[in-house]
C-alpha atoms as a PDB file:
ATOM      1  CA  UNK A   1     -18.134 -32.943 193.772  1.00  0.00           C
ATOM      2  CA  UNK A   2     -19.252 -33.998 197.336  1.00  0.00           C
ATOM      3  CA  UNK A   3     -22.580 -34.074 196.752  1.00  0.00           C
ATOM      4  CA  UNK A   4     -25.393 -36.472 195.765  1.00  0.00           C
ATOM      5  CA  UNK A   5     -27.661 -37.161 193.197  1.00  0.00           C
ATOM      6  CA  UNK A   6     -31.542 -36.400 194.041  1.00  0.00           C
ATOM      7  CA  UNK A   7     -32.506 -39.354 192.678  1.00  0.00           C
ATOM      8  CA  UNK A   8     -29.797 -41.742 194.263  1.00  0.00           C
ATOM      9  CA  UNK A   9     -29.662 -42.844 198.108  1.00  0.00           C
ATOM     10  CA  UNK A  10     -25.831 -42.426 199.037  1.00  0.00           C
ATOM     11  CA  UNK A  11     -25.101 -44.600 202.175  1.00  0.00           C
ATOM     12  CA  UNK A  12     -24.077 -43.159 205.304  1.00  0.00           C
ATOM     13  CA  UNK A  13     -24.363 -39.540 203.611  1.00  0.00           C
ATOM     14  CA  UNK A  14     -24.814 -36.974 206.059  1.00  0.00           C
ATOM     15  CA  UNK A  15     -28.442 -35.198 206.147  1.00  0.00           C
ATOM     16  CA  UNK A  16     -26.041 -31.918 205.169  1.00  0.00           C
ATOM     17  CA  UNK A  17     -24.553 -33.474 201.824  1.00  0.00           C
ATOM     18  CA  UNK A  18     -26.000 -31.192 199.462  1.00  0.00           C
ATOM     19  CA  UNK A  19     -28.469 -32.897 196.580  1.00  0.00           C
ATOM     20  CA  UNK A  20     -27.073 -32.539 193.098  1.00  0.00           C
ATOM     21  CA  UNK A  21     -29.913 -31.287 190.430  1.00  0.00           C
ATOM     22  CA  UNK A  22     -28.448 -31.695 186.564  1.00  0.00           C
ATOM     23  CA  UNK A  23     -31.455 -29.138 185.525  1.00  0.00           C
ATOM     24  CA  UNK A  24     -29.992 -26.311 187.692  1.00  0.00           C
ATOM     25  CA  UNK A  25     -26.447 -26.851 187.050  1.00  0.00           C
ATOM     26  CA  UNK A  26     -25.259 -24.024 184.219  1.00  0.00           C
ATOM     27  CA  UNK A  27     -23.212 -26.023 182.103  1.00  0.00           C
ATOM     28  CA  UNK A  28     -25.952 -28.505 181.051  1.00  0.00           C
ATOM     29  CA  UNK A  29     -28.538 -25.883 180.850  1.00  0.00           C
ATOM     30  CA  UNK A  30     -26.219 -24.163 178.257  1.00  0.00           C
ATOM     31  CA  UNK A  31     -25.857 -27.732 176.315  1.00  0.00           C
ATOM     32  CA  UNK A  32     -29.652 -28.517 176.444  1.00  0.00           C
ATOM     33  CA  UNK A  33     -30.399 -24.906 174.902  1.00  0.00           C
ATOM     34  CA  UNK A  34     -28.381 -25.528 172.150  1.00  0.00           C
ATOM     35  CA  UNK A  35     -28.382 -21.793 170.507  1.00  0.00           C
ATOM     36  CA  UNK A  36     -27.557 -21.271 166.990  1.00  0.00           C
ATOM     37  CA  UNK A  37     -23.892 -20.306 166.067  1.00  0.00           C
ATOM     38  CA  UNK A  38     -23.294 -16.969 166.426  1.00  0.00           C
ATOM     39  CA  UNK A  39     -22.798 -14.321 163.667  1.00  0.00           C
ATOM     40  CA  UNK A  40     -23.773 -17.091 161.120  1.00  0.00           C
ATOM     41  CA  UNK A  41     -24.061 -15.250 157.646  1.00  0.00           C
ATOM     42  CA  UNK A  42     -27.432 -14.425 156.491  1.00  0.00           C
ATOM     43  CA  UNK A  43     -29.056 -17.025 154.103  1.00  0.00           C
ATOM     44  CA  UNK A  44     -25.540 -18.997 154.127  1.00  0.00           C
ATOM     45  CA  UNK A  45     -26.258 -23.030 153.958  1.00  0.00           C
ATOM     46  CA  UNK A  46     -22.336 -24.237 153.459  1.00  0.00           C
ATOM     47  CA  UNK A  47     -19.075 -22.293 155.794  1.00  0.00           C
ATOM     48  CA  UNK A  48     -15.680 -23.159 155.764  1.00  0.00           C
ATOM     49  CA  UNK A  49     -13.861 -23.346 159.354  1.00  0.00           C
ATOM     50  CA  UNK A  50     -10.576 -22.508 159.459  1.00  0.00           C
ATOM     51  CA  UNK A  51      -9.224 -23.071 162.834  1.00  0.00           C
ATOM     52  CA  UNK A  52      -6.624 -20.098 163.745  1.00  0.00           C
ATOM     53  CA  UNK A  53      -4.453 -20.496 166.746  1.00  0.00           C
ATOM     54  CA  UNK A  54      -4.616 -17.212 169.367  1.00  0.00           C
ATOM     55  CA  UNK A  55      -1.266 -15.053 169.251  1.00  0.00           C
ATOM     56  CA  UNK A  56       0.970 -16.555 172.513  1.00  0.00           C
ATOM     57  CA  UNK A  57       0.706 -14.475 175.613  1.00  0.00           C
ATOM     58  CA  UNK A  58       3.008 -12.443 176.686  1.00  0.00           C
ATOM     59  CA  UNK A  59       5.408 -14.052 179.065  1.00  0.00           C
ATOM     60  CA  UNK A  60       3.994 -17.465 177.939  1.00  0.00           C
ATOM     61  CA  UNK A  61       5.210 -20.338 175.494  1.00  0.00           C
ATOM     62  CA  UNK A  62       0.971 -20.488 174.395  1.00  0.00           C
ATOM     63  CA  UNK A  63      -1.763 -18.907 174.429  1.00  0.00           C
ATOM     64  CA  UNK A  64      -3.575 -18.586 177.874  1.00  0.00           C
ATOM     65  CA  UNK A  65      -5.181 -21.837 178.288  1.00  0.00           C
ATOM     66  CA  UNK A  66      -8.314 -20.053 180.198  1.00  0.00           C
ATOM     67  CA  UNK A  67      -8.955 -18.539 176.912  1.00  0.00           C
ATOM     68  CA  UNK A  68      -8.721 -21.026 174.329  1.00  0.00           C
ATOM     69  CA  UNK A  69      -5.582 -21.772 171.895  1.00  0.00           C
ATOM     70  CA  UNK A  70      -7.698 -21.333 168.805  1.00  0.00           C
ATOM     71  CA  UNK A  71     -10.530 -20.188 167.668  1.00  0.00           C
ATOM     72  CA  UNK A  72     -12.451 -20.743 164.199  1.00  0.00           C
ATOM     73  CA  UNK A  73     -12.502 -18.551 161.492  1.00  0.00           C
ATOM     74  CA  UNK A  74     -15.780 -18.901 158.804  1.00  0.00           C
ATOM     75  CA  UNK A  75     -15.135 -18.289 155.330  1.00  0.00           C
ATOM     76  CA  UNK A  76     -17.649 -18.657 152.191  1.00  0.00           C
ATOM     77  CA  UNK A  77     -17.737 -21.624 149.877  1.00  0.00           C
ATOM     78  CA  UNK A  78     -15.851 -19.823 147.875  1.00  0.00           C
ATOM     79  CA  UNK A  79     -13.063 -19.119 149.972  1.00  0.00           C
ATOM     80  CA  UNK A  80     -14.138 -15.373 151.075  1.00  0.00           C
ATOM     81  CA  UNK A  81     -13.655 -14.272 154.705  1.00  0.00           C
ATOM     82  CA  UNK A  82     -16.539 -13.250 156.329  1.00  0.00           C
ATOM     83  CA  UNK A  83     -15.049 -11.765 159.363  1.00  0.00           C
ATOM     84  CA  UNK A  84     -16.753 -13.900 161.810  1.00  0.00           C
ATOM     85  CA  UNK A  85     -14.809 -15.792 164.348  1.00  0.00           C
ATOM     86  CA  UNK A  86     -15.795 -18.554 166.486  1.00  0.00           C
ATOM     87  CA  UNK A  87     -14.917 -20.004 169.616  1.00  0.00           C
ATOM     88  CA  UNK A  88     -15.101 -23.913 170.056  1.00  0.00           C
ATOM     89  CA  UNK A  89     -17.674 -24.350 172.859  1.00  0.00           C
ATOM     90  CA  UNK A  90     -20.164 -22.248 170.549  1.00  0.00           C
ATOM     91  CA  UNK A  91     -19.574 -25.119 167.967  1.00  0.00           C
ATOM     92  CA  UNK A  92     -19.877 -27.893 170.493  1.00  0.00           C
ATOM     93  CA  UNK A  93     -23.126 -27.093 171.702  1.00  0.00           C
ATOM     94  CA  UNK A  94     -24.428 -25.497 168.479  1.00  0.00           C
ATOM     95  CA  UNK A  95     -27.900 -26.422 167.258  1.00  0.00           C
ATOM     96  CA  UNK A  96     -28.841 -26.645 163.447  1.00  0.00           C
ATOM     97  CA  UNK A  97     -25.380 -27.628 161.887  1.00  0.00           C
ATOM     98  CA  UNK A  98     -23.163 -30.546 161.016  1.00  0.00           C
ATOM     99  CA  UNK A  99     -19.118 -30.578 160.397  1.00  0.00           C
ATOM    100  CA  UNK A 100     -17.104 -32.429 158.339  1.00  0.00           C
ATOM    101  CA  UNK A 101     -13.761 -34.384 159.437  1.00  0.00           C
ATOM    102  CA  UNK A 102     -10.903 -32.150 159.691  1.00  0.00           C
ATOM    103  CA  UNK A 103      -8.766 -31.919 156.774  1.00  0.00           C
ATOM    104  CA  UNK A 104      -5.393 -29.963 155.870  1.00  0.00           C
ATOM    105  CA  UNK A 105      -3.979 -27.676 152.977  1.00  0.00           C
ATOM    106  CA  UNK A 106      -1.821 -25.421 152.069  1.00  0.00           C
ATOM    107  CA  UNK A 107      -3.872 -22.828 154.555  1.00  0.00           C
ATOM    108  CA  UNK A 108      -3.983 -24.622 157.465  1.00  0.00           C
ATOM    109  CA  UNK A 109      -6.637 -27.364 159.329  1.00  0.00           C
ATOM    110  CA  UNK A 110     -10.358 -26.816 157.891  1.00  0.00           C
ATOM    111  CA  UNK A 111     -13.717 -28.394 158.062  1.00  0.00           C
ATOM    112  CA  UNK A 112     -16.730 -27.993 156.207  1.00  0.00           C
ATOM    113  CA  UNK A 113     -19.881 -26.516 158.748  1.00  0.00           C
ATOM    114  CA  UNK A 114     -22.848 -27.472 157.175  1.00  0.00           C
ATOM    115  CA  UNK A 115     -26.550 -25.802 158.371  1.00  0.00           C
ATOM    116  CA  UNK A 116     -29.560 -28.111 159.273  1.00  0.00           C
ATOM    117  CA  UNK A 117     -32.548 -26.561 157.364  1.00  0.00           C
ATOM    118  CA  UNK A 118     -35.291 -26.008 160.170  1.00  0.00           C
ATOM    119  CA  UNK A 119     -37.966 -26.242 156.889  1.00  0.00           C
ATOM    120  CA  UNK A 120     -36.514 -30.027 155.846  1.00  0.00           C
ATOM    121  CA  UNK A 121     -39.630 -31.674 157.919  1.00  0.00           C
ATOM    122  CA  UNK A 122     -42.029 -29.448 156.028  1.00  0.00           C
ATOM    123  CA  UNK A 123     -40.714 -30.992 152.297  1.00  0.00           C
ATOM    124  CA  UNK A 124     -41.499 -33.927 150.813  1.00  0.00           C
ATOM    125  CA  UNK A 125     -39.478 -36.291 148.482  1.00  0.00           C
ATOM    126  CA  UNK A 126     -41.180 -38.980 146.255  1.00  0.00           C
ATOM    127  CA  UNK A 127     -39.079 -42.223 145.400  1.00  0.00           C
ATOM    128  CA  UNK A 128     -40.107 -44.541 143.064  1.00  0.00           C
ATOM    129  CA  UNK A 129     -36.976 -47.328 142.230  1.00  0.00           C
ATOM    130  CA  UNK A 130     -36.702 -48.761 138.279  1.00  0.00           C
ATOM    131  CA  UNK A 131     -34.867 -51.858 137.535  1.00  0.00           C
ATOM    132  CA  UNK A 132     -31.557 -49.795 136.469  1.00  0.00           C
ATOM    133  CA  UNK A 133     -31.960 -46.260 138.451  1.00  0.00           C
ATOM    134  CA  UNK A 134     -33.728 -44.809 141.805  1.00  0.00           C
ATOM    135  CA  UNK A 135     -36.008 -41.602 140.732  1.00  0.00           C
ATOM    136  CA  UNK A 136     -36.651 -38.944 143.800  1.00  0.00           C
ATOM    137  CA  UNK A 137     -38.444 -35.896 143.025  1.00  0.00           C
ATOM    138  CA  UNK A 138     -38.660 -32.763 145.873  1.00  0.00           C
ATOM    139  CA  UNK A 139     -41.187 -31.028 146.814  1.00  0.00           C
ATOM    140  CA  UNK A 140     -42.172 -27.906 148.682  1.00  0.00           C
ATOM    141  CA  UNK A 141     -43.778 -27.400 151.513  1.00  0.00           C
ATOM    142  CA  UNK A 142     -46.218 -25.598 149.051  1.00  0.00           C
ATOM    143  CA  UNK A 143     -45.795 -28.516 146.355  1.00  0.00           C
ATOM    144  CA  UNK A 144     -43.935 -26.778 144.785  1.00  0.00           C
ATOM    145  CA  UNK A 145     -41.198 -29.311 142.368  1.00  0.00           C
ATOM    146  CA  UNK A 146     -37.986 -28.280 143.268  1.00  0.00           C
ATOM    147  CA  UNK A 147     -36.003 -30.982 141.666  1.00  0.00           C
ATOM    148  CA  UNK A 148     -35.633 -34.337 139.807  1.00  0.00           C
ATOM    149  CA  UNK A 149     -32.787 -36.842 141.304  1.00  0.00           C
ATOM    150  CA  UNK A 150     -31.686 -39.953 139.329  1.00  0.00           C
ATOM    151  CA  UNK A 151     -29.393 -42.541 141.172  1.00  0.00           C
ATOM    152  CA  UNK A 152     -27.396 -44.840 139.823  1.00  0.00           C
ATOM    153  CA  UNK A 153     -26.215 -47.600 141.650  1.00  0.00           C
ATOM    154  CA  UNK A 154     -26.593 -47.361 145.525  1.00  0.00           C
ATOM    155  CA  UNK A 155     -28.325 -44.262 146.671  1.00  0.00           C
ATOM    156  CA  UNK A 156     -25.466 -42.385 148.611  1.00  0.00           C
ATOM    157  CA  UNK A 157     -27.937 -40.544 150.870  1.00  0.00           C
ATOM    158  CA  UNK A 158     -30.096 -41.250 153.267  1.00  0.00           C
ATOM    159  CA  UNK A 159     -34.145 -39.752 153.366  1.00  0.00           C
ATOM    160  CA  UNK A 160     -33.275 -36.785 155.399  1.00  0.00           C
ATOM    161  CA  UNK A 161     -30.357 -35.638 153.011  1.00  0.00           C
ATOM    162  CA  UNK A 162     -32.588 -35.530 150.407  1.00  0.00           C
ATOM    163  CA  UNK A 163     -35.061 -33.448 152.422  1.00  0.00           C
ATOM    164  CA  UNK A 164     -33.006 -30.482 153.589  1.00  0.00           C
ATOM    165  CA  UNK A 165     -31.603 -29.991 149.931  1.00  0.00           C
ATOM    166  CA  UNK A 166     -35.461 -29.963 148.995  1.00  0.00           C
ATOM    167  CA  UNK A 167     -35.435 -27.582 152.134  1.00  0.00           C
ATOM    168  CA  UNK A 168     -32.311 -25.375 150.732  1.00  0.00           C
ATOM    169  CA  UNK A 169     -33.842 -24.807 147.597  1.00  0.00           C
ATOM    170  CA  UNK A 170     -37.326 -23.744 148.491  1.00  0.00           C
ATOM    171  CA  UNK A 171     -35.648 -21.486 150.463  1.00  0.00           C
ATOM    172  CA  UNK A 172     -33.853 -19.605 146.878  1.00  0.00           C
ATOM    173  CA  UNK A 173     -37.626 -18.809 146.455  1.00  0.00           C
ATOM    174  CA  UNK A 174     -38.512 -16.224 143.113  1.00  0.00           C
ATOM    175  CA  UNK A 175     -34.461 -15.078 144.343  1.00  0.00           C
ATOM    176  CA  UNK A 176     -33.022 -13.510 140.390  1.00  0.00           C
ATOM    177  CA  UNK A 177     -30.347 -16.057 139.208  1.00  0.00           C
ATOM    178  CA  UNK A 178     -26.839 -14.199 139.058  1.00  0.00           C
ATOM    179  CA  UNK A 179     -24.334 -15.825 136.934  1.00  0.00           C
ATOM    180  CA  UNK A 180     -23.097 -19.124 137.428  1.00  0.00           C
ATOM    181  CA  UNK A 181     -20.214 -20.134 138.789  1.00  0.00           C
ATOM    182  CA  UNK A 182     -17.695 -22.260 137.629  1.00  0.00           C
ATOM    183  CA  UNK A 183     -18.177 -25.674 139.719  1.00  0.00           C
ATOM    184  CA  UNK A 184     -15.550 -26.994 141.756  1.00  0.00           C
ATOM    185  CA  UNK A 185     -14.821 -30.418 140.395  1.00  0.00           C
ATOM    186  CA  UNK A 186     -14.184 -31.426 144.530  1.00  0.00           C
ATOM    187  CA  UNK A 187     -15.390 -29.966 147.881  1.00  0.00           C
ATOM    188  CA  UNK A 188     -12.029 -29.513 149.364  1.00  0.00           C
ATOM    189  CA  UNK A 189     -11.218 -31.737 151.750  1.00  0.00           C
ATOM    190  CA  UNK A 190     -14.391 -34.439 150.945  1.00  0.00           C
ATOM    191  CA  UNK A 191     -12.342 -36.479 148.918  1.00  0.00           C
ATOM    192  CA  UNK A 192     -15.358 -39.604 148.009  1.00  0.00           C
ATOM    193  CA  UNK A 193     -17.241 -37.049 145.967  1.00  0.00           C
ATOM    194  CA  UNK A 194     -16.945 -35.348 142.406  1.00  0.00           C
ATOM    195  CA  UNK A 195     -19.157 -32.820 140.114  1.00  0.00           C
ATOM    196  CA  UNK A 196     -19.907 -31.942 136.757  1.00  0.00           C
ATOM    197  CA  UNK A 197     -22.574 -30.170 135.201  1.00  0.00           C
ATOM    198  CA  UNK A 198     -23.962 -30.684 131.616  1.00  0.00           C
ATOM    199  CA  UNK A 199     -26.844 -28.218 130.286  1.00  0.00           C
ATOM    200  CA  UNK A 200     -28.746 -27.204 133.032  1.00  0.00           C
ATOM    201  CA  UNK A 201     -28.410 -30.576 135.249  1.00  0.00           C
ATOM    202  CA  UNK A 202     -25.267 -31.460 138.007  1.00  0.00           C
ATOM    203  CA  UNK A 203     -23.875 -35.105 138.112  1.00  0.00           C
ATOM    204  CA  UNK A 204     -22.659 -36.305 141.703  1.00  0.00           C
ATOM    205  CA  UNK A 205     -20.308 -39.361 141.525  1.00  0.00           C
ATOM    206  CA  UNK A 206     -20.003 -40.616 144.841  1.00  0.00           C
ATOM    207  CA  UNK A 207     -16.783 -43.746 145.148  1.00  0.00           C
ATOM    208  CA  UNK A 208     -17.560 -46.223 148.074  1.00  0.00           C
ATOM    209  CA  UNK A 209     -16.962 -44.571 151.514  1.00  0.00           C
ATOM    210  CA  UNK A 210     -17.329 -45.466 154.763  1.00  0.00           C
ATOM    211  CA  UNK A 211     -21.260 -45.307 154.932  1.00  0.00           C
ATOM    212  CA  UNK A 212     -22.617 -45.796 151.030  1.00  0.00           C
ATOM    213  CA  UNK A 213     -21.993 -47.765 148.389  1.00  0.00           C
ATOM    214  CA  UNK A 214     -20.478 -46.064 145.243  1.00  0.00           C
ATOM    215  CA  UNK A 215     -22.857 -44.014 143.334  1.00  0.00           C
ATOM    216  CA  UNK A 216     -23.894 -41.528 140.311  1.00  0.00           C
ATOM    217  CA  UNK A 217     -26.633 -38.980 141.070  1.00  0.00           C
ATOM    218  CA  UNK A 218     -28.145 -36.329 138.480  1.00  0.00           C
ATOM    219  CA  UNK A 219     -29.727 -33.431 139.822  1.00  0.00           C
ATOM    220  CA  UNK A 220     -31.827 -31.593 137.914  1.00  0.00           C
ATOM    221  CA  UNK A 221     -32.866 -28.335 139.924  1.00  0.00           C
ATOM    222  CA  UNK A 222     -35.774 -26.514 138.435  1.00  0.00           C
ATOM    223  CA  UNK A 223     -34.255 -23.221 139.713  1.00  0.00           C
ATOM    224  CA  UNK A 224     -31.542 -21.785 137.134  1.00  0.00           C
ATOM    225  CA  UNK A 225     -28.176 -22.529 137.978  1.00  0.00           C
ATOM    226  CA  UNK A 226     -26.839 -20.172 140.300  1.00  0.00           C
ATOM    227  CA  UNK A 227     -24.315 -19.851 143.061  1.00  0.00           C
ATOM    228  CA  UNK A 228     -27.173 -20.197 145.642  1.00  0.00           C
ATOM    229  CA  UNK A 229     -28.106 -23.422 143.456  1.00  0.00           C
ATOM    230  CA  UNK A 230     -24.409 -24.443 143.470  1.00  0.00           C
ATOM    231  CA  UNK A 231     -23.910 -23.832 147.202  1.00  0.00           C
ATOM    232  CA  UNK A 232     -27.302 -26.098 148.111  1.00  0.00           C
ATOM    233  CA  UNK A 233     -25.888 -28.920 146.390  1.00  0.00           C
ATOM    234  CA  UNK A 234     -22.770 -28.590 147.772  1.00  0.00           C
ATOM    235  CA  UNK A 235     -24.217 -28.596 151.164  1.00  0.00           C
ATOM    236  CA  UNK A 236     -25.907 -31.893 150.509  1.00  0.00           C
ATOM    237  CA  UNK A 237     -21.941 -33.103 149.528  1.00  0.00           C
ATOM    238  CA  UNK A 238     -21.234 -31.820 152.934  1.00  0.00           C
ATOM    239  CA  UNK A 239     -24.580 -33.172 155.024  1.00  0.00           C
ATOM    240  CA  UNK A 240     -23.849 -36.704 153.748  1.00  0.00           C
ATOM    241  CA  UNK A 241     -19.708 -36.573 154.511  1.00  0.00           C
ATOM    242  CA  UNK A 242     -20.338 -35.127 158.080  1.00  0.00           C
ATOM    243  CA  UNK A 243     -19.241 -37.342 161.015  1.00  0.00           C
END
């Protein structure tokens, strides 16, 4: 306000007008940095938001506007609380994630935050397309196989969804399986996609949405099924539905 870009002649500006300089300015340093959110769970790929308002202050109708109205609360996949709370210009300027679009139930607004795997560049997925299927196998950054994907119909992912589940499940390493839990038959609130699991393999139906044509996708991880399993392919439901 009142001043003048560096790199823009103003006419009949004053040699005193101060010279704007975006680099220095606080705010867009803070955006460019782009720091992780904070308090993210340890080794969590998949949170649930759930946006809580702030108690009203005293004397006031809301909550003080200086302070936000709400405020995000991050719960597992699962549902569990992890006592973590956080504020929305963390989330705006967050690096490394991706949210759903807001949905509603019987708890309140949610959204699905989603991590960015920093190891997705260092994967690789092989594609090779039949006349009746799409074949992608994952790899990691070792060569490791991770996984065998089969698509039926349109492929309901893009290159770099594919990558950061490779990513998510390199990641499980030599981890020991725990027991397996029952799979949601819906992500909450992601409404174009369904599972199932038969043996050791997870089927992905995907109806036409907004971006992709209608698809059917088998996973076969070759990790045992697990909730770490089950939460990386869940994250992939999330990756593709975010906005």
């Amino acid at each position: 306000m009142g001043a003048k870009l560096a790199s823009r002649p103003v006419p009949d500006a004053s040699p005193d007008t101060p010279r704007v300089r975006c680099g220095a300015c606080p705010v867009y340093q803070n955006a460019r940095e782009r720091p992780p959110v904070p308090n993210w769970p340890d080794d969590s790929v998949l949170l649930l938001g759930r946006v809580r308002d702030w108690p009203r202050t005293p004397g006031m109708w809301i909550a003080d506007p200086a302070a936000g109205r709400s405020s995000v609360h991050l719960h597992t996949w699962q549902g569990q609380d992890t006592g973590v709370a956080v504020g929305w210009p963390d989330l705006a300027i967050a690096a490394e994630i991706r949210m759903t679009w807001q949905f509603q139930d019987q708890d309140g607004e949610a959204f699905w935050i989603v991590r960015l795997n920093p190891g997705a560049g260092q994967t690789a997925v092989h594609t090779k397309t039949y006349r009746d299927h799409t074949r992608h196998v994952l790899y990691a950054p070792d060569a490791r196989r991770l996984a065998g994907v089969k698509c039926h119909g349109a492929c309901a992912h893009e290159d770099w969804h594919l990558q950061h589940l490779a990513a998510d499940l390199a990641d499980l390493g030599g981890a020991t399986p725990a027991a397996a839990p029952d799979l949601p038959e819906r992500l909450p609130g992601v409404p174009s996609f369904s599972l199932s699991r038969e043996g050791g393999a997870t089927t992905i139906k995907h109806t036409t949405s907004r971006d992709f044509d209608a698809s059917t996708m088998i996973v076969d991880a070759e990790a045992p099924t697990s909730p770490a399993v089950t939460a990386a392919l869940l994250a992939h439901i999330a990756r593709v539905a975010a906005w």
